[in-house]
PDB file of N, CA and C in Angstrom:
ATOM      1  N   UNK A   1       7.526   9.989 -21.334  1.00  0.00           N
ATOM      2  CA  UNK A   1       8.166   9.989 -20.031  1.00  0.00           C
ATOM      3  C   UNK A   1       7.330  10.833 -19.088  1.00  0.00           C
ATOM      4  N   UNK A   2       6.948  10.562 -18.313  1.00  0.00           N
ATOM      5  CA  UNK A   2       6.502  10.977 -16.788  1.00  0.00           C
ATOM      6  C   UNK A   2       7.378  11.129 -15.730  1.00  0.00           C
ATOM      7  N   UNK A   3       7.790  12.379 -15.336  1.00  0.00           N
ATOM      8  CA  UNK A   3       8.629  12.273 -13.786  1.00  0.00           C
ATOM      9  C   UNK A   3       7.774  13.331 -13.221  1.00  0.00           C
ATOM     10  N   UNK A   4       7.260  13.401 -11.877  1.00  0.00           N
ATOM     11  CA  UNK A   4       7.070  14.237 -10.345  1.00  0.00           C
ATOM     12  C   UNK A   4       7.270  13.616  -9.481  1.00  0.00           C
ATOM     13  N   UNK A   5       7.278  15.004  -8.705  1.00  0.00           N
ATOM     14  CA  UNK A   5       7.694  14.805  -6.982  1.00  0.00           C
ATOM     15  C   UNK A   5       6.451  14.168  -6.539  1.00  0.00           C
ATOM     16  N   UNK A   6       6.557  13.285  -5.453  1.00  0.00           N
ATOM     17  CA  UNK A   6       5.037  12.798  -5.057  1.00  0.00           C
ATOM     18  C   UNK A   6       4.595  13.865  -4.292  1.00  0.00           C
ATOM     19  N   UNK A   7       5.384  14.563  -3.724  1.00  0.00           N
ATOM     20  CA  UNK A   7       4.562  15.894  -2.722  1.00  0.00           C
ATOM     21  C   UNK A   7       3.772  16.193  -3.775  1.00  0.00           C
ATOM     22  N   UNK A   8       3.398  16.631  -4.768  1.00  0.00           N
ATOM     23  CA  UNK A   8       3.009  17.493  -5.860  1.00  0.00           C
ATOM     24  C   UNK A   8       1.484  16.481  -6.350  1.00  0.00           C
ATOM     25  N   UNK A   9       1.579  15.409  -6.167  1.00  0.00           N
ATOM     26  CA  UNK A   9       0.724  14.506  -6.166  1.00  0.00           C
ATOM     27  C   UNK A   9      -0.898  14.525  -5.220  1.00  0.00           C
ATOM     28  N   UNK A  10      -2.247  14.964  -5.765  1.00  0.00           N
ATOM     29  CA  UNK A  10      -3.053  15.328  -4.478  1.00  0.00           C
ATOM     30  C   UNK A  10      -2.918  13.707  -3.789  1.00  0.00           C
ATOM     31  N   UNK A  11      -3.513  13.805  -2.505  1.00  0.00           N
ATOM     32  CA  UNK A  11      -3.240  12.982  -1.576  1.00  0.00           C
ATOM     33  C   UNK A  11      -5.197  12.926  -1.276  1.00  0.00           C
ATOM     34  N   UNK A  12      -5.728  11.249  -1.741  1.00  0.00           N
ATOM     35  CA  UNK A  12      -6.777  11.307  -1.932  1.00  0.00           C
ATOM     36  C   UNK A  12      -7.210  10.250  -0.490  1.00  0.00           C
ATOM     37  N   UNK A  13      -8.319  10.614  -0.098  1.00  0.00           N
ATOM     38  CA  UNK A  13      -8.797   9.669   1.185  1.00  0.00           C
ATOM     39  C   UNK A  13      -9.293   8.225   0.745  1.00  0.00           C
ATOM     40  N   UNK A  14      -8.681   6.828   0.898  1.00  0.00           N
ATOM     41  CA  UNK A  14      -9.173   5.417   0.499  1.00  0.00           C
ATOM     42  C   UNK A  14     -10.613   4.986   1.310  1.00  0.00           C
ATOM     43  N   UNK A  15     -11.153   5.972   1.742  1.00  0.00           N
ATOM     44  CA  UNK A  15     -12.208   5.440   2.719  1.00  0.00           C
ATOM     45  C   UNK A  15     -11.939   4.140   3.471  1.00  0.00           C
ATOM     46  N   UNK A  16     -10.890   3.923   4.025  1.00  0.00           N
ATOM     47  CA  UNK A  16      -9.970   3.064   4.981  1.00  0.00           C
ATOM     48  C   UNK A  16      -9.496   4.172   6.466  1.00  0.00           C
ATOM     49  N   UNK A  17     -10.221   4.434   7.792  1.00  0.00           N
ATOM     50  CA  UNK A  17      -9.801   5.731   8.585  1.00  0.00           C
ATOM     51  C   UNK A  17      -8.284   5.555   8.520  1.00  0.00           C
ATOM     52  N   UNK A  18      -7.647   6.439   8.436  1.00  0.00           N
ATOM     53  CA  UNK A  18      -6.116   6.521   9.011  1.00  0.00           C
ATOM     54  C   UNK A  18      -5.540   6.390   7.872  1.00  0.00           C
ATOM     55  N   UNK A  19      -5.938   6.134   6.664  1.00  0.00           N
ATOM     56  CA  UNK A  19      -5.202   5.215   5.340  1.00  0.00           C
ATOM     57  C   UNK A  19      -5.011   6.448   4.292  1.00  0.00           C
ATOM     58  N   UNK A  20      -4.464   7.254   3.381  1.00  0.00           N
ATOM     59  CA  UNK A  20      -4.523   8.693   2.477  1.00  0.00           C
ATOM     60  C   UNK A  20      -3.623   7.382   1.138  1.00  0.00           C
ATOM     61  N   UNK A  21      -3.625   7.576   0.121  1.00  0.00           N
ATOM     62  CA  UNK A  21      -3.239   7.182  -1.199  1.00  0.00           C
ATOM     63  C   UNK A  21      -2.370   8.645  -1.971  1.00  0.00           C
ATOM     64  N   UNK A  22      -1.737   8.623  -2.769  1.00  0.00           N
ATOM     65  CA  UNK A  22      -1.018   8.837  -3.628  1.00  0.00           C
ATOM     66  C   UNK A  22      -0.803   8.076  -4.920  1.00  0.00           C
ATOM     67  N   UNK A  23      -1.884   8.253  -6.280  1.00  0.00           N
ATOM     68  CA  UNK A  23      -1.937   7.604  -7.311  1.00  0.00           C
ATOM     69  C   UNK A  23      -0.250   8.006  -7.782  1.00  0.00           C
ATOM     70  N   UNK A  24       0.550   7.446  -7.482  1.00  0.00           N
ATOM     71  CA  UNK A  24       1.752   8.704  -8.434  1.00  0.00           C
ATOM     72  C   UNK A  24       1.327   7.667  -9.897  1.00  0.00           C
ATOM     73  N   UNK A  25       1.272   6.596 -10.155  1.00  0.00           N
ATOM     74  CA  UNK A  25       1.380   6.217 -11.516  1.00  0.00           C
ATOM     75  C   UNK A  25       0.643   5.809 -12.423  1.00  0.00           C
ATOM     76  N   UNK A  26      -0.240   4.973 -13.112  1.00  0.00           N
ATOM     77  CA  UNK A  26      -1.914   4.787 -13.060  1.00  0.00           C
ATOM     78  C   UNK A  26      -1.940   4.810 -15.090  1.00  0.00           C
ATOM     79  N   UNK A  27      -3.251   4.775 -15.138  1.00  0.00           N
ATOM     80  CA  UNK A  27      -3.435   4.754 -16.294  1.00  0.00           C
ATOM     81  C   UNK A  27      -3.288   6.171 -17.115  1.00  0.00           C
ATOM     82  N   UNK A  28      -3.780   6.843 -16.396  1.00  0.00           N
ATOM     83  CA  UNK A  28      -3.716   8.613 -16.489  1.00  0.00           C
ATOM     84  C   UNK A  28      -2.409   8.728 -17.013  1.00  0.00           C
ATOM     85  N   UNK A  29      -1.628   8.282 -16.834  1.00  0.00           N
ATOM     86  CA  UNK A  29       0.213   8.434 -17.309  1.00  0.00           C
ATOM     87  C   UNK A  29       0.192   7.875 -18.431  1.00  0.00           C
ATOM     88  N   UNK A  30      -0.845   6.603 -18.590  1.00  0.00           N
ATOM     89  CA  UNK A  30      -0.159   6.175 -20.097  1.00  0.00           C
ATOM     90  C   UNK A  30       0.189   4.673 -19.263  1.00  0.00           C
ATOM     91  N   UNK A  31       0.310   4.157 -18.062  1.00  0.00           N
ATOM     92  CA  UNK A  31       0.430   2.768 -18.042  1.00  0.00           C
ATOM     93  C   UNK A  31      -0.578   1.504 -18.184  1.00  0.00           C
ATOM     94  N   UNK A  32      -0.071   0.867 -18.432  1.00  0.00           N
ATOM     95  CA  UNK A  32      -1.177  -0.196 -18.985  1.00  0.00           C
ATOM     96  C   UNK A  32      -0.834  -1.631 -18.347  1.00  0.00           C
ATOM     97  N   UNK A  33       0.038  -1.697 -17.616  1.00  0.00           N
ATOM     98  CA  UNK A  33       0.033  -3.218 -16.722  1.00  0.00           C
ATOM     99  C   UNK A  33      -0.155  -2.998 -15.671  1.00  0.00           C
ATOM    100  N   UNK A  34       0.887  -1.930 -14.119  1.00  0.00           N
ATOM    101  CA  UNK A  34       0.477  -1.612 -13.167  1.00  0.00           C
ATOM    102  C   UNK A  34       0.170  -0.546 -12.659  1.00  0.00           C
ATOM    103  N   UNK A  35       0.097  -0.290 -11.694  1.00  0.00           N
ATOM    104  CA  UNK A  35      -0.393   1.268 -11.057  1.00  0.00           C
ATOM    105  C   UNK A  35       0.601   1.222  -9.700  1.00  0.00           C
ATOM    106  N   UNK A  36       1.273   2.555  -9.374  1.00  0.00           N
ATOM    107  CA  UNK A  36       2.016   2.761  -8.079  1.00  0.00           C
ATOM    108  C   UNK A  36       1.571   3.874  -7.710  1.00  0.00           C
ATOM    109  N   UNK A  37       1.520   3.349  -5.633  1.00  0.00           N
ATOM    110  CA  UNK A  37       0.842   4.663  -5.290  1.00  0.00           C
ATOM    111  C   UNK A  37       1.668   4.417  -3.976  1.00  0.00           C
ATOM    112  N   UNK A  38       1.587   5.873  -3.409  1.00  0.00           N
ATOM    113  CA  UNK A  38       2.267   6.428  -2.106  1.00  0.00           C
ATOM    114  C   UNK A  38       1.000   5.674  -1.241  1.00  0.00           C
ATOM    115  N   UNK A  39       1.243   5.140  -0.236  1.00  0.00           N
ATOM    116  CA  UNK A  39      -0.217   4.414   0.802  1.00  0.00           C
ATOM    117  C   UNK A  39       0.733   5.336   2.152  1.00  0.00           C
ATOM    118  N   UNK A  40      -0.171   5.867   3.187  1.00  0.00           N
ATOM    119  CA  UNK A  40       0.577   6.644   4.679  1.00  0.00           C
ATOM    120  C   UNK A  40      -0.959   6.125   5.363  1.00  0.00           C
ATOM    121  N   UNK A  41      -0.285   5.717   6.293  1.00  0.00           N
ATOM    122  CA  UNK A  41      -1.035   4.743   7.309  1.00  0.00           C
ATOM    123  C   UNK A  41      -0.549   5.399   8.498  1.00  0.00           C
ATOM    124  N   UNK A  42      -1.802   6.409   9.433  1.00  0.00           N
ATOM    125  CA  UNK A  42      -1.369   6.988  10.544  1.00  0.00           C
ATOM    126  C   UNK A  42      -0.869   6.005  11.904  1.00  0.00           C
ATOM    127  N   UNK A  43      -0.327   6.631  12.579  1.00  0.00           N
ATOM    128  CA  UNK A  43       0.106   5.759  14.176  1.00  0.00           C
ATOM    129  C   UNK A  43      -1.228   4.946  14.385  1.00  0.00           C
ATOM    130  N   UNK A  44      -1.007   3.599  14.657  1.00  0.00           N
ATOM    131  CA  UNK A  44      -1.746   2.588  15.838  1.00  0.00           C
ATOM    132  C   UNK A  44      -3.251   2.676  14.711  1.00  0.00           C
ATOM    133  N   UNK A  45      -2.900   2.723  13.480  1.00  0.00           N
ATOM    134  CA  UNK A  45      -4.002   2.464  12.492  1.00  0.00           C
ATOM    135  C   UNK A  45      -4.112   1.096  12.009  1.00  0.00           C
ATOM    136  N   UNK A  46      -4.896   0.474  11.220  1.00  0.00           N
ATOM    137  CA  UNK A  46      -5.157  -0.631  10.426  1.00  0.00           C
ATOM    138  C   UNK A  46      -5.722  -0.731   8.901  1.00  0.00           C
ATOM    139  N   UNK A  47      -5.329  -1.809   7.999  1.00  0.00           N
ATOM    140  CA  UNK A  47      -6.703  -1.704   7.032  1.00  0.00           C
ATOM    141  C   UNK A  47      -7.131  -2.811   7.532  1.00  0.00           C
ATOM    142  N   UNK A  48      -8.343  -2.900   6.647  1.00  0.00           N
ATOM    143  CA  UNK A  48      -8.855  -4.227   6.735  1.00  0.00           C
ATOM    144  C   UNK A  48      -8.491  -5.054   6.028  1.00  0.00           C
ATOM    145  N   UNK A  49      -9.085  -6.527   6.851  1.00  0.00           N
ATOM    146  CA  UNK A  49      -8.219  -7.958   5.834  1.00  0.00           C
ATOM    147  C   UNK A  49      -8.741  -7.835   4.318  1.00  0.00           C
ATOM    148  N   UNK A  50      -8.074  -8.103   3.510  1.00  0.00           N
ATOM    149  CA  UNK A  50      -8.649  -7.591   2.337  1.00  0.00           C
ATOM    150  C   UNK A  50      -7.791  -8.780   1.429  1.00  0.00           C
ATOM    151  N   UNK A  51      -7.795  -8.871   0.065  1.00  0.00           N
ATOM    152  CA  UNK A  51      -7.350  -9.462  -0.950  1.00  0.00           C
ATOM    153  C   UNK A  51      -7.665  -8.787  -2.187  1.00  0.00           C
ATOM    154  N   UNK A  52      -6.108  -8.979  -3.126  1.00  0.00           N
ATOM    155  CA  UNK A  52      -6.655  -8.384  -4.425  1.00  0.00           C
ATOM    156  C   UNK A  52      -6.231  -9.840  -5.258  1.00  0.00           C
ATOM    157  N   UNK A  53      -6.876  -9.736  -6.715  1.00  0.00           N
ATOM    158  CA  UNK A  53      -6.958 -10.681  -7.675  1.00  0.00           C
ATOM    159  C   UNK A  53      -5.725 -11.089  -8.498  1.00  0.00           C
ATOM    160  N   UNK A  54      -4.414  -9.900  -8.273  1.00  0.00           N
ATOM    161  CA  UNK A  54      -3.103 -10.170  -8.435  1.00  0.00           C
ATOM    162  C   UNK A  54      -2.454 -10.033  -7.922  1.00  0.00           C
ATOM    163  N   UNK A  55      -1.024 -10.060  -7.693  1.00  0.00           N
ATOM    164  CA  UNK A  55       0.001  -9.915  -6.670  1.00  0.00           C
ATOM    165  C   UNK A  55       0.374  -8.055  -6.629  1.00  0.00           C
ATOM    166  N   UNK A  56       0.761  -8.152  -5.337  1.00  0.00           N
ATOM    167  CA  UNK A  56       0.648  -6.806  -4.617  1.00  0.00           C
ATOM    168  C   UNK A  56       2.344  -6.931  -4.169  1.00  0.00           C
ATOM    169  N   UNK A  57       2.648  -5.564  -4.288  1.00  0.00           N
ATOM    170  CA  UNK A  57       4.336  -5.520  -4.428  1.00  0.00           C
ATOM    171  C   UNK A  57       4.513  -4.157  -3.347  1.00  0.00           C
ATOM    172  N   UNK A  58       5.298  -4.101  -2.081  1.00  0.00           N
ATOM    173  CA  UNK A  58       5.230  -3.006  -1.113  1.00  0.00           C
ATOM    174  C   UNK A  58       6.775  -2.681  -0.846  1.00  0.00           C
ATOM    175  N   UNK A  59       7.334  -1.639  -0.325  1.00  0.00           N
ATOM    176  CA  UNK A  59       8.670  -1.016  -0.188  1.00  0.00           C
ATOM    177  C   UNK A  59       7.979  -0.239   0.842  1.00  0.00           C
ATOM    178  N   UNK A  60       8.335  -0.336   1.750  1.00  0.00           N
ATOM    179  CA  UNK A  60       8.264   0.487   2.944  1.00  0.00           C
ATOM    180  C   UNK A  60       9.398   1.399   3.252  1.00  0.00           C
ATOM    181  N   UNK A  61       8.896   2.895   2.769  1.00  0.00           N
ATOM    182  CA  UNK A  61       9.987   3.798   3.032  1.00  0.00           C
ATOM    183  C   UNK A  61      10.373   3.865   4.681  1.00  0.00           C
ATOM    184  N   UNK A  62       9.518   4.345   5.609  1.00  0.00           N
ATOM    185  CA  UNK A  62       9.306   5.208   6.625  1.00  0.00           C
ATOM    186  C   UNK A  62       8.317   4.748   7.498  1.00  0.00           C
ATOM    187  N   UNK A  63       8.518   3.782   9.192  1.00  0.00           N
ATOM    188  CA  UNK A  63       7.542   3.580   9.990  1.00  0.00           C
ATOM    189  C   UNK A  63       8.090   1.944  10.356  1.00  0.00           C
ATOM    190  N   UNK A  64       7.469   1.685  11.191  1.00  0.00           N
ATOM    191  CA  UNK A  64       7.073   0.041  11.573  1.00  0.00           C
ATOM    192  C   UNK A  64       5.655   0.154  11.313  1.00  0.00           C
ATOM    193  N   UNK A  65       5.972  -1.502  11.223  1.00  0.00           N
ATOM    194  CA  UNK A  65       4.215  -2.099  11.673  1.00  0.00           C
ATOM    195  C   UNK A  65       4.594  -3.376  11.375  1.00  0.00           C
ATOM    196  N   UNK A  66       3.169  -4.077  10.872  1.00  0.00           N
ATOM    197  CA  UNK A  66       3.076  -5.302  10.995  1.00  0.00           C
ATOM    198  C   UNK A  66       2.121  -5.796   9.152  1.00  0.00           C
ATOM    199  N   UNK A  67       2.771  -6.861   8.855  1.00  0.00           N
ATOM    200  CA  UNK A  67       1.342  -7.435   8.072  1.00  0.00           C
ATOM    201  C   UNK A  67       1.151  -8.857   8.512  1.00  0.00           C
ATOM    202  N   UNK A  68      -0.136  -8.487   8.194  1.00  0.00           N
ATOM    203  CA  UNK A  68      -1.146  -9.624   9.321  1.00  0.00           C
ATOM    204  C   UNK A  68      -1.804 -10.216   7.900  1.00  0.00           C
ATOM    205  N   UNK A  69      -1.825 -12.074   8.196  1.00  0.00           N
ATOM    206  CA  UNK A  69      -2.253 -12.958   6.936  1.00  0.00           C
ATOM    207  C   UNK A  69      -3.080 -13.901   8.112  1.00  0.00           C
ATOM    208  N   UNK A  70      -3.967 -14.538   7.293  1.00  0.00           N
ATOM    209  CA  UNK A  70      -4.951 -15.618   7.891  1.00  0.00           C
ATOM    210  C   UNK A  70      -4.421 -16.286   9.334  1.00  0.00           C
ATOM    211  N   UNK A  71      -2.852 -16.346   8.902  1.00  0.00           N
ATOM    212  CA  UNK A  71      -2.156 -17.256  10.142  1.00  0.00           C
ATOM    213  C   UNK A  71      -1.161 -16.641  11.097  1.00  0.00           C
ATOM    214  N   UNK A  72      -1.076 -15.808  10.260  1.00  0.00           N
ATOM    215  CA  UNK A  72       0.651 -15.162  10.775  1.00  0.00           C
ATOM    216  C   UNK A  72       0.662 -13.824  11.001  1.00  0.00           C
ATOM    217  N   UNK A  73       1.671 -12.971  11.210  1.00  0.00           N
ATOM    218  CA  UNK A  73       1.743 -11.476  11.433  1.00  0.00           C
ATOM    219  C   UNK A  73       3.568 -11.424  11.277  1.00  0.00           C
ATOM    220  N   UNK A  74       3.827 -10.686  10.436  1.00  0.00           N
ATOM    221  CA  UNK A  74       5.157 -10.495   9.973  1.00  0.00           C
ATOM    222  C   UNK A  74       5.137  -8.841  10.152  1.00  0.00           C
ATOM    223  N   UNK A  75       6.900  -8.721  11.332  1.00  0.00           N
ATOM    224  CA  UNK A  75       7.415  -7.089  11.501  1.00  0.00           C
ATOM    225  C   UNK A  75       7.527  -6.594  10.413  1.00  0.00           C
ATOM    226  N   UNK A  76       7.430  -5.358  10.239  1.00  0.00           N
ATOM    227  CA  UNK A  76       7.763  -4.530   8.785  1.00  0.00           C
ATOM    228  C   UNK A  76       8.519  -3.511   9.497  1.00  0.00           C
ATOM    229  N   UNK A  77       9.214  -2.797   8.534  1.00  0.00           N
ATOM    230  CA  UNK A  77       9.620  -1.326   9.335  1.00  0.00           C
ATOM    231  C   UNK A  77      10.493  -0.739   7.618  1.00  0.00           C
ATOM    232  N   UNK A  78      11.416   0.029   8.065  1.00  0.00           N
ATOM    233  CA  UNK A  78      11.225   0.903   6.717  1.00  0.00           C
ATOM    234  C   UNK A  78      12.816   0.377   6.446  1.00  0.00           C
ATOM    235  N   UNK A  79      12.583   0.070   4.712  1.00  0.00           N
ATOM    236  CA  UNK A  79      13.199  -0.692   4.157  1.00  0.00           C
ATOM    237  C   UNK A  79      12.926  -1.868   3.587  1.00  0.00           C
ATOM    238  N   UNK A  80      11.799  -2.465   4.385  1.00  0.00           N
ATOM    239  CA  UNK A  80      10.963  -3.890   4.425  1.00  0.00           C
ATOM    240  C   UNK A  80      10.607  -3.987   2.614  1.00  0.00           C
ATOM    241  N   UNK A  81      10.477  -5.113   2.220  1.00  0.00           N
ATOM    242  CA  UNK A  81      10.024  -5.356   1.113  1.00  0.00           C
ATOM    243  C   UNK A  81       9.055  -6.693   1.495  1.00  0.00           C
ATOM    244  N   UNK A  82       8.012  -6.474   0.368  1.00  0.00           N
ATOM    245  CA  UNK A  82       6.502  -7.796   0.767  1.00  0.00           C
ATOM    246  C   UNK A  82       6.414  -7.992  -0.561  1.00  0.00           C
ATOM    247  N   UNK A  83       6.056  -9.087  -0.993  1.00  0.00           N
ATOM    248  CA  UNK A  83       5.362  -9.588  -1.739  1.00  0.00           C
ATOM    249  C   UNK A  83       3.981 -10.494  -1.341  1.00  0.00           C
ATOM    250  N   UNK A  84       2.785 -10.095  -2.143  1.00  0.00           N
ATOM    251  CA  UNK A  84       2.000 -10.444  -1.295  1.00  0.00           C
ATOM    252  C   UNK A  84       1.006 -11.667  -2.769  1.00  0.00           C
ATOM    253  N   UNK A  85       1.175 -12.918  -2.982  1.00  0.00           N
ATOM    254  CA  UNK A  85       0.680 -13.550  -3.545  1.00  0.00           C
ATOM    255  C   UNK A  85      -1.250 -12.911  -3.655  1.00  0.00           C
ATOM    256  N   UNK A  86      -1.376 -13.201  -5.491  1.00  0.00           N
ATOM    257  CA  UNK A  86      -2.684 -12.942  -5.473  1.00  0.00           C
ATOM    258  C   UNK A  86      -3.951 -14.127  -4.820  1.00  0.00           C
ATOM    259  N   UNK A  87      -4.793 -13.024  -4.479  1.00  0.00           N
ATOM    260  CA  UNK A  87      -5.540 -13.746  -3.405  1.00  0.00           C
ATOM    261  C   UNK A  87      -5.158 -13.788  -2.039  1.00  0.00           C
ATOM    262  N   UNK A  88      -4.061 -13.756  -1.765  1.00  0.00           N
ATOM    263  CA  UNK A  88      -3.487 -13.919  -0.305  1.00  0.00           C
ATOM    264  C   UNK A  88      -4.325 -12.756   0.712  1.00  0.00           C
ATOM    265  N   UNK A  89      -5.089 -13.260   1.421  1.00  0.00           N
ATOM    266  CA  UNK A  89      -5.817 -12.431   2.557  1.00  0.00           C
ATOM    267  C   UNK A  89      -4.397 -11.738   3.332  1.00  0.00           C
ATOM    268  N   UNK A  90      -4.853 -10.485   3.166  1.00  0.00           N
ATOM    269  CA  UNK A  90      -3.368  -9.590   4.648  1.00  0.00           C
ATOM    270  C   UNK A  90      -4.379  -8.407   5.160  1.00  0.00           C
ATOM    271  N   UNK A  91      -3.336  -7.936   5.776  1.00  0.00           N
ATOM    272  CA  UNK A  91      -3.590  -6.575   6.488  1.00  0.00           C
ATOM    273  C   UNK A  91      -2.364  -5.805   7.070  1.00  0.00           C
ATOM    274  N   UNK A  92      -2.564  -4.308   7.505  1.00  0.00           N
ATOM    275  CA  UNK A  92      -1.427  -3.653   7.283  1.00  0.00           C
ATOM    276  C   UNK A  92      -1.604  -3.079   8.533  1.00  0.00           C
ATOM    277  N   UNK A  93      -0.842  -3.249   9.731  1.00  0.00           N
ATOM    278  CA  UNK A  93      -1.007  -2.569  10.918  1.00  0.00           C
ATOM    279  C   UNK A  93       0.005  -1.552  11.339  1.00  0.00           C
ATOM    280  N   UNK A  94      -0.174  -0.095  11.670  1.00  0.00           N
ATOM    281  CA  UNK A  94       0.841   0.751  11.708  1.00  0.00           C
ATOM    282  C   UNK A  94       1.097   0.542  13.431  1.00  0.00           C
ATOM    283  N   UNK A  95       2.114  -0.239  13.950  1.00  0.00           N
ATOM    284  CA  UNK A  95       2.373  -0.149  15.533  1.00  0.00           C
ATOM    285  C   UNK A  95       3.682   0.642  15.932  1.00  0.00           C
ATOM    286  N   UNK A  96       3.444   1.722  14.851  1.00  0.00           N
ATOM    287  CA  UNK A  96       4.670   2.783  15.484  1.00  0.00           C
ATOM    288  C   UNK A  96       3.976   4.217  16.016  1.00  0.00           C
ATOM    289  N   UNK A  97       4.989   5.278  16.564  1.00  0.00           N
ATOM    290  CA  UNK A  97       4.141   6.773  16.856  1.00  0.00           C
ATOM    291  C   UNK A  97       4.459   7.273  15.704  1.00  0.00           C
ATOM    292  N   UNK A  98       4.639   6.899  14.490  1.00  0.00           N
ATOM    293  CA  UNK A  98       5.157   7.748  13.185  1.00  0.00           C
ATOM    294  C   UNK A  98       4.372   7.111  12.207  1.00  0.00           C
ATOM    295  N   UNK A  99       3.783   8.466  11.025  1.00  0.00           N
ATOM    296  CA  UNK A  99       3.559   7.359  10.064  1.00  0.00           C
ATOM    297  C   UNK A  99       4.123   6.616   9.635  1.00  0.00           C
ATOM    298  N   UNK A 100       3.423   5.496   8.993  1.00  0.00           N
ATOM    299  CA  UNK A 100       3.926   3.998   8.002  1.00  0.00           C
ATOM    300  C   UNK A 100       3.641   4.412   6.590  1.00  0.00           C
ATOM    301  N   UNK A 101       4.786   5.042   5.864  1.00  0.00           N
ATOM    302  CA  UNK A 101       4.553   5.038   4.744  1.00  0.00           C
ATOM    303  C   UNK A 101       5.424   4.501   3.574  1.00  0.00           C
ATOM    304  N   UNK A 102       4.349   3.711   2.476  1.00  0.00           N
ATOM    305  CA  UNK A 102       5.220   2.632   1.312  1.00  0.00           C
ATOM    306  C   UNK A 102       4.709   2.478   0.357  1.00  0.00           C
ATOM    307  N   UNK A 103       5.177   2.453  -0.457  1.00  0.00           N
ATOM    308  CA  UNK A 103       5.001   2.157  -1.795  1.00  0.00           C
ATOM    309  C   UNK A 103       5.038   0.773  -2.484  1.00  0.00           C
ATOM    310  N   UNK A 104       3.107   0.759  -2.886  1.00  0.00           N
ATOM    311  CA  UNK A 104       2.895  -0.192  -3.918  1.00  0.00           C
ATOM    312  C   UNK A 104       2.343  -0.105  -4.786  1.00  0.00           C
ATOM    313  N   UNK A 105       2.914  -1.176  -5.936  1.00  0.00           N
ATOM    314  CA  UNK A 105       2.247  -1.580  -7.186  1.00  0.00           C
ATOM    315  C   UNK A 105       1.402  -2.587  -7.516  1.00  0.00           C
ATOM    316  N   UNK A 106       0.474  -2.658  -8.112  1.00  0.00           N
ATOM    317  CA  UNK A 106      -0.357  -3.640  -8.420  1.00  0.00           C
ATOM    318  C   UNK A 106      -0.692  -3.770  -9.479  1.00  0.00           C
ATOM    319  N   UNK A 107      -1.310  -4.867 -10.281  1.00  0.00           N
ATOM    320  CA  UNK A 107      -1.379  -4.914 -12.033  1.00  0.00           C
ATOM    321  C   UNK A 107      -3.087  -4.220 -11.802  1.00  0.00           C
ATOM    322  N   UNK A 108      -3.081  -4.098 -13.224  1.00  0.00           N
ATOM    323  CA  UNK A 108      -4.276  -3.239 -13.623  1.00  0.00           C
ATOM    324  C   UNK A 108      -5.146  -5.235 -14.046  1.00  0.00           C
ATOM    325  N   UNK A 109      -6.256  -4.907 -13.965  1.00  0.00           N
ATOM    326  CA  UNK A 109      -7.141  -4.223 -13.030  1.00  0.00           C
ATOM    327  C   UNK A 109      -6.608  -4.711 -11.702  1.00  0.00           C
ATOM    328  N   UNK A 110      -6.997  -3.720 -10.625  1.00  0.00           N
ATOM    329  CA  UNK A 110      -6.481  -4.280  -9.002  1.00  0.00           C
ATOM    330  C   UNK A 110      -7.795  -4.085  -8.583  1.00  0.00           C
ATOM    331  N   UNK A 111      -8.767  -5.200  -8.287  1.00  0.00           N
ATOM    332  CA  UNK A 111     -10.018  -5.104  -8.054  1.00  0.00           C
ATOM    333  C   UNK A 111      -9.546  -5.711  -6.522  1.00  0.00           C
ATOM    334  N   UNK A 112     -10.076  -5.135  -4.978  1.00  0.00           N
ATOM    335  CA  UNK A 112      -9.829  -5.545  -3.492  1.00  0.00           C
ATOM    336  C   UNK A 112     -11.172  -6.348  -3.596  1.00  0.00           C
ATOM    337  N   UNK A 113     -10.928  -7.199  -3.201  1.00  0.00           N
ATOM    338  CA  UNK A 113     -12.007  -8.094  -1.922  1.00  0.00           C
ATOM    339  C   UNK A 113     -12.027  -8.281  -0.850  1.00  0.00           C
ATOM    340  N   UNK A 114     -12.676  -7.918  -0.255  1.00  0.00           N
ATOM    341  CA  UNK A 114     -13.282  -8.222   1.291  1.00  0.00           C
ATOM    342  C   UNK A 114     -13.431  -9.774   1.546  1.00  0.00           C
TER     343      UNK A 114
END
């Protein structure tokens, strides 16, 4: 069993500007299918369009924004739940004055593509 506070968790830079991670769950624990991490996305930030090789699972505690797909752009705000099909090109736009912060999981390996 594994339990912490995520405060307690270091808070590592994704080389994404505006973007900080929180591994809270990972292999380091002992998991072996997915990994969950705290993602905080500052005010009027972005990532880039990106894709991973399995499906991507998000809970948005705290913030608005937007996710942005090849065609579309869907509101988020806190409470929001995404599922994001593997392969599916998105992006994560913070269009509030507060951070956007949420929690996702992804299966191991979670290799991003550009």
């Amino acid at each position: 069993m594994y339990i912490k506070n995520y405060r307690e968790i270091p808070v590592e830079q994704t080389g994404v500007e505006g973007l900080t991670a929180r591994w809270a769950i990972n292999a380091t624990q002992g998991a072996t299918n997915f990994s969950m991490r705290l993602l905080e996305l500052e005010p009027l930030k972005s990532t880039p369009m990106h894709q991973h090789a399995s499906e991507h699972e998000i809970f948005v505690l705290v913030g608005k924004g937007e996710v942005e797909t090849e065609d579309q752009v869907y509101p988020i705000r806190d409470g929001s739940v995404i599922y994001v099909a593997p392969n599916e090109v998105h992006k994560f736009n913070n269009t509030g004055a507060s951070i956007l912060r949420m929690v996702d999981a992804v299966m191991f390996p979670s290799k991003v593509t550009k």
